[in-house]
PDB file of N, CA and C in Angstrom:
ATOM      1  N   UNK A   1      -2.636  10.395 -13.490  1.00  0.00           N
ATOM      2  CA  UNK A   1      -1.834  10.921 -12.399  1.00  0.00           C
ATOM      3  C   UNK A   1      -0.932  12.026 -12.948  1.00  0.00           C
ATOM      4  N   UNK A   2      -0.562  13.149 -12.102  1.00  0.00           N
ATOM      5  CA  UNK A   2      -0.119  14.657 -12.665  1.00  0.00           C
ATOM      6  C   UNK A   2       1.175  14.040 -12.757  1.00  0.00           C
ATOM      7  N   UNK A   3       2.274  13.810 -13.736  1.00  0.00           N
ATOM      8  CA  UNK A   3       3.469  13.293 -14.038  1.00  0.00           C
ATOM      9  C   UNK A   3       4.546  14.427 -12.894  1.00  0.00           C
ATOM     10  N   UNK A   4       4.148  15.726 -12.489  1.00  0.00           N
ATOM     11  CA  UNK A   4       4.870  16.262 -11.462  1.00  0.00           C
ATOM     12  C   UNK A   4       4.869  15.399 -10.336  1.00  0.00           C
ATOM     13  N   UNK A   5       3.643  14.619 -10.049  1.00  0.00           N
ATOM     14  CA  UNK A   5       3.470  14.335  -9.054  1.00  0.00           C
ATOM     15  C   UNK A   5       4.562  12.609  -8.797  1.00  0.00           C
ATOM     16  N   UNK A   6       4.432  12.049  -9.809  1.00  0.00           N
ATOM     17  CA  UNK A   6       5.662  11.092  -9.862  1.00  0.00           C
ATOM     18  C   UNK A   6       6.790  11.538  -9.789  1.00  0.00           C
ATOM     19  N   UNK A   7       7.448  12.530 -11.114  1.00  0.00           N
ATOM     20  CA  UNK A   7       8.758  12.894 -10.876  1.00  0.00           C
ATOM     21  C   UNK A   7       9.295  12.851 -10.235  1.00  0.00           C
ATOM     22  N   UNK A   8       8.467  13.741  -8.855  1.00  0.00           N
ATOM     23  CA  UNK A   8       9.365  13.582  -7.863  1.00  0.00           C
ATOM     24  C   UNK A   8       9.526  12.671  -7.037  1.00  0.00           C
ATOM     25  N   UNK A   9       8.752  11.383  -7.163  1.00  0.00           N
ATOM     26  CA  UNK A   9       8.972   9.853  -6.551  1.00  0.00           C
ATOM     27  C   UNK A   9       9.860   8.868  -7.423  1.00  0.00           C
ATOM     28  N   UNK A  10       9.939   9.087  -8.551  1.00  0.00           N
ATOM     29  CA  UNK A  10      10.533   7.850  -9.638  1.00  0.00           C
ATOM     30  C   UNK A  10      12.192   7.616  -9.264  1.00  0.00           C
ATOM     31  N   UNK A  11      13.099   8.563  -8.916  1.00  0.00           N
ATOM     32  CA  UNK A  11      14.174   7.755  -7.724  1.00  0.00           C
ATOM     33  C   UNK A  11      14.095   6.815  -6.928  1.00  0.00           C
ATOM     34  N   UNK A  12      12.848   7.546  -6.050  1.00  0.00           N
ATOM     35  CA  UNK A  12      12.489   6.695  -4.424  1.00  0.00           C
ATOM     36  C   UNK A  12      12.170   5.305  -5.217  1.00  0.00           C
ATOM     37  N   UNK A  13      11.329   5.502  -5.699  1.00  0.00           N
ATOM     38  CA  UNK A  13      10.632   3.941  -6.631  1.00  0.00           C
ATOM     39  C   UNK A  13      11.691   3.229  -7.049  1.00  0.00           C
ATOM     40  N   UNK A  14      11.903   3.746  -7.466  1.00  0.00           N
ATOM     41  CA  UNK A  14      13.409   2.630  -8.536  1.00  0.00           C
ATOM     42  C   UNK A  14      13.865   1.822  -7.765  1.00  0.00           C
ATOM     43  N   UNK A  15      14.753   2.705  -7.007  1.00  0.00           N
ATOM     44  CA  UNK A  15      15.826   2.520  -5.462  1.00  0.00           C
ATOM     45  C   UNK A  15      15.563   1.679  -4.676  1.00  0.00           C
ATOM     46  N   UNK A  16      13.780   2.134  -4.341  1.00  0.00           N
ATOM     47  CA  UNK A  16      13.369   0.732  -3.545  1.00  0.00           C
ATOM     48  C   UNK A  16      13.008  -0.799  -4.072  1.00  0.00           C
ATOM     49  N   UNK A  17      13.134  -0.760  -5.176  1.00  0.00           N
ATOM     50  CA  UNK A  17      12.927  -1.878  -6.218  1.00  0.00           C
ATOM     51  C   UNK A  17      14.467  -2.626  -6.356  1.00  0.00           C
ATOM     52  N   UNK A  18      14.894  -1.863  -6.817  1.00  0.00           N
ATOM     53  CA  UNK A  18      16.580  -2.399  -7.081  1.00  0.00           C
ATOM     54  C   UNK A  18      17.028  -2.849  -5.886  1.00  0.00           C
ATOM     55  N   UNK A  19      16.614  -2.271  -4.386  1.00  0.00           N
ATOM     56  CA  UNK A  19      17.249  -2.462  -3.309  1.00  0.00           C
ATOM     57  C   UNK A  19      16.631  -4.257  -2.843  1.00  0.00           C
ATOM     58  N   UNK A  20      15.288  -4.489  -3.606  1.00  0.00           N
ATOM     59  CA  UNK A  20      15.205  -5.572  -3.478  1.00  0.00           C
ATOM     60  C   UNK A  20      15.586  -6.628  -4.307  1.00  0.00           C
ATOM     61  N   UNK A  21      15.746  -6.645  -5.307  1.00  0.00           N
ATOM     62  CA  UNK A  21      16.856  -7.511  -6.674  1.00  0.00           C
ATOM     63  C   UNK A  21      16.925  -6.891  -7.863  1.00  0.00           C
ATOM     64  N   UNK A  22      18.059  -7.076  -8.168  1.00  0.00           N
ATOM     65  CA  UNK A  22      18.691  -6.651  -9.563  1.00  0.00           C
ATOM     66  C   UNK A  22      17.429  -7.099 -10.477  1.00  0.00           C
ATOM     67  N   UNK A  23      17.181  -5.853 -11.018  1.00  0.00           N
ATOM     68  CA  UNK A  23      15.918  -6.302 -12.518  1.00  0.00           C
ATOM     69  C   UNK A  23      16.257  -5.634 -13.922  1.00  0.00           C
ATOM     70  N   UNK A  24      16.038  -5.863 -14.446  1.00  0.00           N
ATOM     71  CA  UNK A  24      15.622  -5.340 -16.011  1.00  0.00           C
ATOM     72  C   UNK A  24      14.818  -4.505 -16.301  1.00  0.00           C
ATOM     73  N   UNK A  25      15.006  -3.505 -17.877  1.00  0.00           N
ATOM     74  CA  UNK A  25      14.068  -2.277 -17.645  1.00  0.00           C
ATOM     75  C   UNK A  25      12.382  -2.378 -17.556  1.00  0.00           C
ATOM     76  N   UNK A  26      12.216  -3.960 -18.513  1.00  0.00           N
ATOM     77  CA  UNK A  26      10.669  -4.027 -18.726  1.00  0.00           C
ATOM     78  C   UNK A  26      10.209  -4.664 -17.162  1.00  0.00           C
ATOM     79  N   UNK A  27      10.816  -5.382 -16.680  1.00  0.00           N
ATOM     80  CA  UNK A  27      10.583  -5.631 -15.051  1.00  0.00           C
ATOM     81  C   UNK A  27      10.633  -4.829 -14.318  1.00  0.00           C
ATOM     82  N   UNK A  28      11.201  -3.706 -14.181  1.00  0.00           N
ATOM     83  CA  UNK A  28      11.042  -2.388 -13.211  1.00  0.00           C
ATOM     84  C   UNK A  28       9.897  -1.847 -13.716  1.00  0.00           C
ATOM     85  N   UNK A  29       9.245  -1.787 -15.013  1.00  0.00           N
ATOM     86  CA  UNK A  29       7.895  -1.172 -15.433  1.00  0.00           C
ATOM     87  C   UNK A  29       7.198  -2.034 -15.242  1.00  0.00           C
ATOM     88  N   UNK A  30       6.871  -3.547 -15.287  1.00  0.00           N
ATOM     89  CA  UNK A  30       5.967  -4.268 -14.746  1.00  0.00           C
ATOM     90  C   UNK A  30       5.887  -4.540 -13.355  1.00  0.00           C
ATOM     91  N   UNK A  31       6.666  -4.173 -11.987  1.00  0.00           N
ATOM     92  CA  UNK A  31       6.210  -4.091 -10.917  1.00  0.00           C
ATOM     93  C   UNK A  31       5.681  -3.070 -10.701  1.00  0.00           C
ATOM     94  N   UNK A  32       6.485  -1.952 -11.143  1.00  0.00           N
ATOM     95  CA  UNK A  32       5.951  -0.476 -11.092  1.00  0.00           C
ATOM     96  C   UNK A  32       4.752  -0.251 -11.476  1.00  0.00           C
ATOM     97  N   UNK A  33       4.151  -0.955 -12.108  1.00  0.00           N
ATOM     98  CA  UNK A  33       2.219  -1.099 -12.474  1.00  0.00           C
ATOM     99  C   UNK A  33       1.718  -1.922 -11.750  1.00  0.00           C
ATOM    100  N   UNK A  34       2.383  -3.064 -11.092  1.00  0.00           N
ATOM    101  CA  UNK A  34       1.702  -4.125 -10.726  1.00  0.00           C
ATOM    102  C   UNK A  34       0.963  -3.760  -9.296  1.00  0.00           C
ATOM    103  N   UNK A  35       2.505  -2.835  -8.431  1.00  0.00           N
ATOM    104  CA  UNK A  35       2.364  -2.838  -7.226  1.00  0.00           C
ATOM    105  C   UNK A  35       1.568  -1.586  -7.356  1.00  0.00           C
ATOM    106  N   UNK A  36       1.671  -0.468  -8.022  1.00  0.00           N
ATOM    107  CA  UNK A  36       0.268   0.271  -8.029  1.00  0.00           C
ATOM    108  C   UNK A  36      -0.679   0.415  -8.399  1.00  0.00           C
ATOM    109  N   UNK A  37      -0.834  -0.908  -8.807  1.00  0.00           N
ATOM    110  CA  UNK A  37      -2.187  -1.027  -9.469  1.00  0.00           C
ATOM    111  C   UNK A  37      -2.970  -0.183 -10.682  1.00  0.00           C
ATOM    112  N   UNK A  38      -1.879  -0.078 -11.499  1.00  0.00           N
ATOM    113  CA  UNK A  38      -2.281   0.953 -12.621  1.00  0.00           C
ATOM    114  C   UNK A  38      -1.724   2.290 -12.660  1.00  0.00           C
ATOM    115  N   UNK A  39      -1.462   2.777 -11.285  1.00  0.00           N
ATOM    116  CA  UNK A  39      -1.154   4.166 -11.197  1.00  0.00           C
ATOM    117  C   UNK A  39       0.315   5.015 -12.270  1.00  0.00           C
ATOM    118  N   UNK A  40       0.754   3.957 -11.516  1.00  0.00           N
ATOM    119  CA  UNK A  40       2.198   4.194 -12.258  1.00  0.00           C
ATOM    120  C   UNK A  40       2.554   3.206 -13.926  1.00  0.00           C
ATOM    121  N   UNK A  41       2.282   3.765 -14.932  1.00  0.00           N
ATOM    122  CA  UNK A  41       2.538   3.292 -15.833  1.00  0.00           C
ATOM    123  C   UNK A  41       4.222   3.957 -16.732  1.00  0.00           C
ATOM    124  N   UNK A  42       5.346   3.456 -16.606  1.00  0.00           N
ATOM    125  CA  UNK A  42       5.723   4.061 -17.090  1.00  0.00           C
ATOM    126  C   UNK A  42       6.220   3.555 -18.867  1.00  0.00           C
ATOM    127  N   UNK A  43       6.637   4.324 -19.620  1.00  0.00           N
ATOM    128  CA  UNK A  43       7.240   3.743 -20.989  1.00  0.00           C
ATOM    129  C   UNK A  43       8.443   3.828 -20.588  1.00  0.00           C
ATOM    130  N   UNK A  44       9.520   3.006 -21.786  1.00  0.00           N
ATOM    131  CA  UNK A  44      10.646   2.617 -22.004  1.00  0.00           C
ATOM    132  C   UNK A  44      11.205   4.160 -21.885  1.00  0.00           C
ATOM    133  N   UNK A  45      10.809   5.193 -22.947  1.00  0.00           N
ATOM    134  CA  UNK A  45      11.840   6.488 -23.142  1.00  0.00           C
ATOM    135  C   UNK A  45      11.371   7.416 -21.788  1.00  0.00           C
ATOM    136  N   UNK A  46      10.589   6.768 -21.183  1.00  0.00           N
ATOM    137  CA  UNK A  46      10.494   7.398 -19.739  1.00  0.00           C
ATOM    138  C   UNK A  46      11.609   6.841 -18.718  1.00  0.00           C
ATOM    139  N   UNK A  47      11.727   5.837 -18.053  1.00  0.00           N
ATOM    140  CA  UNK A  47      12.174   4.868 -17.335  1.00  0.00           C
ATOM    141  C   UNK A  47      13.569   4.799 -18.014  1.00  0.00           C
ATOM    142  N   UNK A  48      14.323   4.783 -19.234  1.00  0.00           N
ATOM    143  CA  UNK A  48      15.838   4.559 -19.200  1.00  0.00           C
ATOM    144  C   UNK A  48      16.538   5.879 -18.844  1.00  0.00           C
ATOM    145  N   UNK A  49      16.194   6.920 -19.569  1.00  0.00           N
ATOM    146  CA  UNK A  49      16.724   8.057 -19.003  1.00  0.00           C
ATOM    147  C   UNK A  49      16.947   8.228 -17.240  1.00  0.00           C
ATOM    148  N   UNK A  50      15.851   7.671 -16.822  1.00  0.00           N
ATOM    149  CA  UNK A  50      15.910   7.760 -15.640  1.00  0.00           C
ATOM    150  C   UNK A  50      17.281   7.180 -14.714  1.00  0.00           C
ATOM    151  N   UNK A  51      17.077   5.703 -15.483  1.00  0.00           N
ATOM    152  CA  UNK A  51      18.076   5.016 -15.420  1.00  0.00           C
ATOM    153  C   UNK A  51      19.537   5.363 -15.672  1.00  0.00           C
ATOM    154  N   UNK A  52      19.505   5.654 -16.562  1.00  0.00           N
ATOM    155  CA  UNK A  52      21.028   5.843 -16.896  1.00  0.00           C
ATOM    156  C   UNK A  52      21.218   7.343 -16.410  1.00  0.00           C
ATOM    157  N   UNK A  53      20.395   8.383 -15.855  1.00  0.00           N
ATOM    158  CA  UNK A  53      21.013   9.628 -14.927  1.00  0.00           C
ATOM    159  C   UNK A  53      21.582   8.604 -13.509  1.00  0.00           C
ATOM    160  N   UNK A  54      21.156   7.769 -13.025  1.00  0.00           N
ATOM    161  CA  UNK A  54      20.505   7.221 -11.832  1.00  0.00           C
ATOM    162  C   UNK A  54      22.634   6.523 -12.009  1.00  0.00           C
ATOM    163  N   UNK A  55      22.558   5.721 -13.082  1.00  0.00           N
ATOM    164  CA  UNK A  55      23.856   5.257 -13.328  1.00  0.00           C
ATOM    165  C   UNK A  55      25.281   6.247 -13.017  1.00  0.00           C
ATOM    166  N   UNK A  56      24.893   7.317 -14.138  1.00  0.00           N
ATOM    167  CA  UNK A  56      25.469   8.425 -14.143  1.00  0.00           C
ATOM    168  C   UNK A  56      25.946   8.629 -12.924  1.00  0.00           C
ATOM    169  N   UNK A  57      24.665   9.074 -11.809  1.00  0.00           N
ATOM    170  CA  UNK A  57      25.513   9.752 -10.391  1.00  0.00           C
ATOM    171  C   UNK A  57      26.125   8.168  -9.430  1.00  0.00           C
ATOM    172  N   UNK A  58      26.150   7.274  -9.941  1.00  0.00           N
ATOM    173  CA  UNK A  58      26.907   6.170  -8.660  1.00  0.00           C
ATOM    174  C   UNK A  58      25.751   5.689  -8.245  1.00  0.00           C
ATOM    175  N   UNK A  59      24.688   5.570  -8.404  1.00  0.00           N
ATOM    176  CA  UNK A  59      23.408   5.350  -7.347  1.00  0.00           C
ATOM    177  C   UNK A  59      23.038   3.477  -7.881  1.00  0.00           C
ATOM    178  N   UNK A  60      23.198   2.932  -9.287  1.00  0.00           N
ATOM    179  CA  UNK A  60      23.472   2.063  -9.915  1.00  0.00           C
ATOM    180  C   UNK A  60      23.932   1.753 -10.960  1.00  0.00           C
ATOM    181  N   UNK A  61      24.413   0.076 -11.088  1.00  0.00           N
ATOM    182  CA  UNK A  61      25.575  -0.652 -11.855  1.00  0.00           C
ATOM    183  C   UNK A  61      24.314  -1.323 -13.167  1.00  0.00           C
ATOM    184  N   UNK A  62      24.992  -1.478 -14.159  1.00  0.00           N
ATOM    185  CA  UNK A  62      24.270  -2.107 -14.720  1.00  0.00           C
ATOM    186  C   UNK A  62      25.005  -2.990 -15.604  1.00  0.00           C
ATOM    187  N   UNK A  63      24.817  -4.145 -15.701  1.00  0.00           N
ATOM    188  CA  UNK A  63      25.361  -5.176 -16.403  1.00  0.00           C
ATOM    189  C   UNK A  63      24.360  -6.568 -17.010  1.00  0.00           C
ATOM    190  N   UNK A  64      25.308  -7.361 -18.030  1.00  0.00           N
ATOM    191  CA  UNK A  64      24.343  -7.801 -18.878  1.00  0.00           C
ATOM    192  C   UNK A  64      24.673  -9.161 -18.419  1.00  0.00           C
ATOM    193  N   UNK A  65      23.432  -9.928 -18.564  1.00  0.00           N
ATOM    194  CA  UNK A  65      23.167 -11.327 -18.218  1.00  0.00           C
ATOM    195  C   UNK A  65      21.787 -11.694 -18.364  1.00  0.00           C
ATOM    196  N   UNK A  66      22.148 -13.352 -18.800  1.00  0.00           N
ATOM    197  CA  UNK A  66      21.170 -13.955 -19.465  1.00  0.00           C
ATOM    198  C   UNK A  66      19.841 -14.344 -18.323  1.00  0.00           C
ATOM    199  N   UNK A  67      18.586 -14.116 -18.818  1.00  0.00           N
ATOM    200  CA  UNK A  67      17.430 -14.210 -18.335  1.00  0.00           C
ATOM    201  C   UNK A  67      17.272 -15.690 -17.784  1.00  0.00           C
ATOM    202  N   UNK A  68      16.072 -15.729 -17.559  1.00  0.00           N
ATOM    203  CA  UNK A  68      15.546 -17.585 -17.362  1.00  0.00           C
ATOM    204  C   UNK A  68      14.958 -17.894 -18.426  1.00  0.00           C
ATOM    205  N   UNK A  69      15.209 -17.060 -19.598  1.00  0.00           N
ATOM    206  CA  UNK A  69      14.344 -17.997 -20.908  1.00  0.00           C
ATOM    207  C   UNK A  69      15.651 -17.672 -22.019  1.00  0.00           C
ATOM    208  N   UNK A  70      16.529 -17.307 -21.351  1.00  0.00           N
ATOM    209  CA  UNK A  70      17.854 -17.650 -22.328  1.00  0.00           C
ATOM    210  C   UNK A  70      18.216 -16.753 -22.861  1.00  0.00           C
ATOM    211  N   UNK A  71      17.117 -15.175 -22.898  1.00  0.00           N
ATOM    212  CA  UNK A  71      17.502 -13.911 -23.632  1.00  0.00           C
ATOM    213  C   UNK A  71      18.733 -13.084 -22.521  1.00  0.00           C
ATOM    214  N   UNK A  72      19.467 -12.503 -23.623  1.00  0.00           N
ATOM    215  CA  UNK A  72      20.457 -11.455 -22.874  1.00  0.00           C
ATOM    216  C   UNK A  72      19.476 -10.309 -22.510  1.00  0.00           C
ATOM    217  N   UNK A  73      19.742 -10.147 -20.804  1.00  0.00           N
ATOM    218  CA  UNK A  73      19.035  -8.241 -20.948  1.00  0.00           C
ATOM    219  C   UNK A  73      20.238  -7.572 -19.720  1.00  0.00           C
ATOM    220  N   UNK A  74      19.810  -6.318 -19.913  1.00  0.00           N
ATOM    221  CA  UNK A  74      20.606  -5.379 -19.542  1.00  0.00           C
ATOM    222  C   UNK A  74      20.225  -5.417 -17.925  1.00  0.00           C
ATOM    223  N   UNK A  75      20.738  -5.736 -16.688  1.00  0.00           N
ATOM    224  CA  UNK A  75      20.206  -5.260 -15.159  1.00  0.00           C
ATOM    225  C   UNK A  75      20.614  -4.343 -15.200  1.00  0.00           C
ATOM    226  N   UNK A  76      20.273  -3.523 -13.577  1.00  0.00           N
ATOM    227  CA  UNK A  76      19.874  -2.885 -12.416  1.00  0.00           C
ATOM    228  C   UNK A  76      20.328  -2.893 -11.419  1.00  0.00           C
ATOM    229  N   UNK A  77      21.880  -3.143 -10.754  1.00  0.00           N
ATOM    230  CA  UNK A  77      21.857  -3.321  -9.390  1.00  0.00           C
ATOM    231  C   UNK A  77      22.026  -2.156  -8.533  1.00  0.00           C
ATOM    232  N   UNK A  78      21.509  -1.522  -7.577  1.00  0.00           N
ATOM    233  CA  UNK A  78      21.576  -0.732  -6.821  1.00  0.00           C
ATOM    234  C   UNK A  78      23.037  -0.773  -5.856  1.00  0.00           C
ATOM    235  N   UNK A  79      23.704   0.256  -5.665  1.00  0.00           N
ATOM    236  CA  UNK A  79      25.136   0.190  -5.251  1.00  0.00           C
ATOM    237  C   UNK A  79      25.034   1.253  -4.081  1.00  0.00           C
ATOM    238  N   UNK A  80      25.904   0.759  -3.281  1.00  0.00           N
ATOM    239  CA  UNK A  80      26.462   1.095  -2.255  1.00  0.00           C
ATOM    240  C   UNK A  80      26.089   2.796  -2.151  1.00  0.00           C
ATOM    241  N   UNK A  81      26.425   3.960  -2.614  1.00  0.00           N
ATOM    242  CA  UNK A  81      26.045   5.209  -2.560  1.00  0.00           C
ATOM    243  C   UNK A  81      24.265   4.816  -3.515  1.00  0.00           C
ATOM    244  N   UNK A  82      23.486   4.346  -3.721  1.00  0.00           N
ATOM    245  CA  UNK A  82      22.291   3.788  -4.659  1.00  0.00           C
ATOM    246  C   UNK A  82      21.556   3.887  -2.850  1.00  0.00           C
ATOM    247  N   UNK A  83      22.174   3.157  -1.940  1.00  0.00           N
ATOM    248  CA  UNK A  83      21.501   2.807  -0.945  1.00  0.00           C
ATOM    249  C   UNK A  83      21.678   3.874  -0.106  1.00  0.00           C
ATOM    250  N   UNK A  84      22.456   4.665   0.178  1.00  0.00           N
ATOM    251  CA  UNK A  84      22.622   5.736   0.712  1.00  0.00           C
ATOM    252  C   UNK A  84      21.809   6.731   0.229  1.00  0.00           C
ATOM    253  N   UNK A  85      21.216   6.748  -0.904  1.00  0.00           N
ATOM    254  CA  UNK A  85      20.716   7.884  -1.862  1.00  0.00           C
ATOM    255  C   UNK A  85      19.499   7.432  -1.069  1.00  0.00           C
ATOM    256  N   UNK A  86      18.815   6.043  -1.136  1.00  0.00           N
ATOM    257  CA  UNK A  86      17.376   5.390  -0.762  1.00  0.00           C
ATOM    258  C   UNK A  86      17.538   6.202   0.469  1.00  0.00           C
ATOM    259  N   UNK A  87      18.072   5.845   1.644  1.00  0.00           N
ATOM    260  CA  UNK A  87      17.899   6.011   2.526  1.00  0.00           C
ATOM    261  C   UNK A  87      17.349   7.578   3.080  1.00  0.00           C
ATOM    262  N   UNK A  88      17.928   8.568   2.186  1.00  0.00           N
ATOM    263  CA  UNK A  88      17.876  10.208   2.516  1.00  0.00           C
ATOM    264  C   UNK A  88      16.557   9.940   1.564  1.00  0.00           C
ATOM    265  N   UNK A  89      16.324   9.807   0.293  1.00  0.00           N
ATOM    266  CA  UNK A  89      15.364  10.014  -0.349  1.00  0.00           C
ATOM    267  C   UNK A  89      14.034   9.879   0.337  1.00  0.00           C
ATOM    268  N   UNK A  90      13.985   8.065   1.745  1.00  0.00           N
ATOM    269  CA  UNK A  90      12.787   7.606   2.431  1.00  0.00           C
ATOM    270  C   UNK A  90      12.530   8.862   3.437  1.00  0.00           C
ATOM    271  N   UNK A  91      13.526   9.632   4.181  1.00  0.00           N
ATOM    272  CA  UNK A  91      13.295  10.312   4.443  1.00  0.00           C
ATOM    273  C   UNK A  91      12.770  11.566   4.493  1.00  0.00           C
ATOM    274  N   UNK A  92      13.199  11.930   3.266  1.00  0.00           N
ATOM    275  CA  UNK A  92      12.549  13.021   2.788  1.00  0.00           C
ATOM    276  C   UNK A  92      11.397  12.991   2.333  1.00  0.00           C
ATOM    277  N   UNK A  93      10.750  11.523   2.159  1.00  0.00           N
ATOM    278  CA  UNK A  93       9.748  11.743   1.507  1.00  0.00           C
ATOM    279  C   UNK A  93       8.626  11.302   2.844  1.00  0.00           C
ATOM    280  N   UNK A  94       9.282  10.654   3.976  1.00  0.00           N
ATOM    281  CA  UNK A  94       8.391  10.664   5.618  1.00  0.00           C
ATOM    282  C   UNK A  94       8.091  12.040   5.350  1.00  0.00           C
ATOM    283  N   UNK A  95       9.024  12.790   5.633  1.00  0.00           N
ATOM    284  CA  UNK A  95       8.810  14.557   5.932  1.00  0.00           C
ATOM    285  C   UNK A  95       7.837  15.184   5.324  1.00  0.00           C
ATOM    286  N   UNK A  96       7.976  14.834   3.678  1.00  0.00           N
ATOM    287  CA  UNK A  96       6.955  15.682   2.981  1.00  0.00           C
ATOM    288  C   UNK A  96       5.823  14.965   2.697  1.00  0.00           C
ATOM    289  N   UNK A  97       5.269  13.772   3.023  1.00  0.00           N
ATOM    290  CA  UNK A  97       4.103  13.274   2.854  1.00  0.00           C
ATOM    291  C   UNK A  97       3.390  13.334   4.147  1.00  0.00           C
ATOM    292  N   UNK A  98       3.998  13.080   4.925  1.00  0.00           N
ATOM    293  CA  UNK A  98       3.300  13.539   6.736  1.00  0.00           C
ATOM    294  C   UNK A  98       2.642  15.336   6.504  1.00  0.00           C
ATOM    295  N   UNK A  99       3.386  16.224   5.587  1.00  0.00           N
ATOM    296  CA  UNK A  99       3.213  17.379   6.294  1.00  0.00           C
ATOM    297  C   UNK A  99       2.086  17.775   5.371  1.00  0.00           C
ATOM    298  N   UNK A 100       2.064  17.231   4.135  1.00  0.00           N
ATOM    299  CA  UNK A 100       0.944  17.451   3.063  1.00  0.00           C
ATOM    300  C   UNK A 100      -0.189  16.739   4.151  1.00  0.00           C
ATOM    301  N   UNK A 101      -0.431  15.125   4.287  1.00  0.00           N
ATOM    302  CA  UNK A 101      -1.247  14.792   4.836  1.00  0.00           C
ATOM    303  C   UNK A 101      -2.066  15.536   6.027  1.00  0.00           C
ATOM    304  N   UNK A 102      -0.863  16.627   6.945  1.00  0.00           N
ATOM    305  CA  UNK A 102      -1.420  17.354   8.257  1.00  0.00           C
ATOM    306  C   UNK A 102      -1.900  18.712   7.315  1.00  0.00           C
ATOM    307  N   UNK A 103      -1.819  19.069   6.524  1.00  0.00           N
ATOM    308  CA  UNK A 103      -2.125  20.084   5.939  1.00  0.00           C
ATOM    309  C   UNK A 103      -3.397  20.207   5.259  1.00  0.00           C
ATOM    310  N   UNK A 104      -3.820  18.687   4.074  1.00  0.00           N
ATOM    311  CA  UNK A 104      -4.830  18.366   3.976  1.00  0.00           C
ATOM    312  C   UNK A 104      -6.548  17.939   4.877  1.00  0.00           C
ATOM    313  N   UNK A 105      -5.272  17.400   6.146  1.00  0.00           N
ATOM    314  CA  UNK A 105      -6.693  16.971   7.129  1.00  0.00           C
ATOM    315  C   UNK A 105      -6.960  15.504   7.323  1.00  0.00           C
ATOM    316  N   UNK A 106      -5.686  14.747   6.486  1.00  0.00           N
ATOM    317  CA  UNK A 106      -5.815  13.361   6.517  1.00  0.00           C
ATOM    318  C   UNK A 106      -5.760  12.866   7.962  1.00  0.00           C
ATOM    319  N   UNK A 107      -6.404  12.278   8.243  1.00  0.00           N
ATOM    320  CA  UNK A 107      -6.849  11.127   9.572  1.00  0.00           C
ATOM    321  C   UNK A 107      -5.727  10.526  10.532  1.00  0.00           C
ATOM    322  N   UNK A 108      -5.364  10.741  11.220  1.00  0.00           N
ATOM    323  CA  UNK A 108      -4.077   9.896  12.080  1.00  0.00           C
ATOM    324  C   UNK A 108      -3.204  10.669  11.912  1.00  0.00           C
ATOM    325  N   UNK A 109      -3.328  11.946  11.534  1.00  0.00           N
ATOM    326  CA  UNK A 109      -1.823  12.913  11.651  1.00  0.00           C
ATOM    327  C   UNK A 109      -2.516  13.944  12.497  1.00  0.00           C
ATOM    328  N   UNK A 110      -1.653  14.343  13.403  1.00  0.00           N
ATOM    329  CA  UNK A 110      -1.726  15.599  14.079  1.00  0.00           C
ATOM    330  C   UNK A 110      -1.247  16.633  13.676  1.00  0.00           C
TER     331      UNK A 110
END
């Protein structure tokens, strides 16, 4: 997959992940493969940067607490402007995937 072509989804992704429970970095990369079935593979020095810009602007908190097998790891929680960010991001990305799809010729778009 053309890594342009993620870039510009790996916010939306995150956001909508975090918006469903606080996770950890190797758990945000194992749904992130799981639920696409391969597509999205990301590495560690891919995915923290991400993270910690993502921290950086207010979008999420991250704090440390112990797993279910007793190890300390670092979460993920998505915050208050985090959900506000989701929300413009889903949108923007209705807009620009509808208009590629009508542009391409995909089926059910006018």
């Amino acid at each position: 997959m053309d890594k342009n072509l993620i870039g510009g989804s790996t916010v939306l992704m995150l956001l909508a992940l975090l918006e469903e429970k606080d996770c950890y970095g190797y758990e945000i990369i194992k749904e992130l493969k799981e639920r696409s079935q391969n597509v999205f593979q990301f590495k560690e020095g891919t995915l923290y940067p991400v993270l910690h810009r993502m921290e950086n602007q207010g979008y999420v908190k991250s704090y440390r607490a112990k797993a279910e097998n007793g190890k300390e790891r670092k979460y993920y929680r998505i915050t208050a402007a985090g959900k506000a960010q989701l929300a413009a991001e889903k949108e923007q990305w209705e807009v620009f995937s509808g208009s590629v799809n009508r542009v391409i010729g995909a089926r059910g778009f006018a």
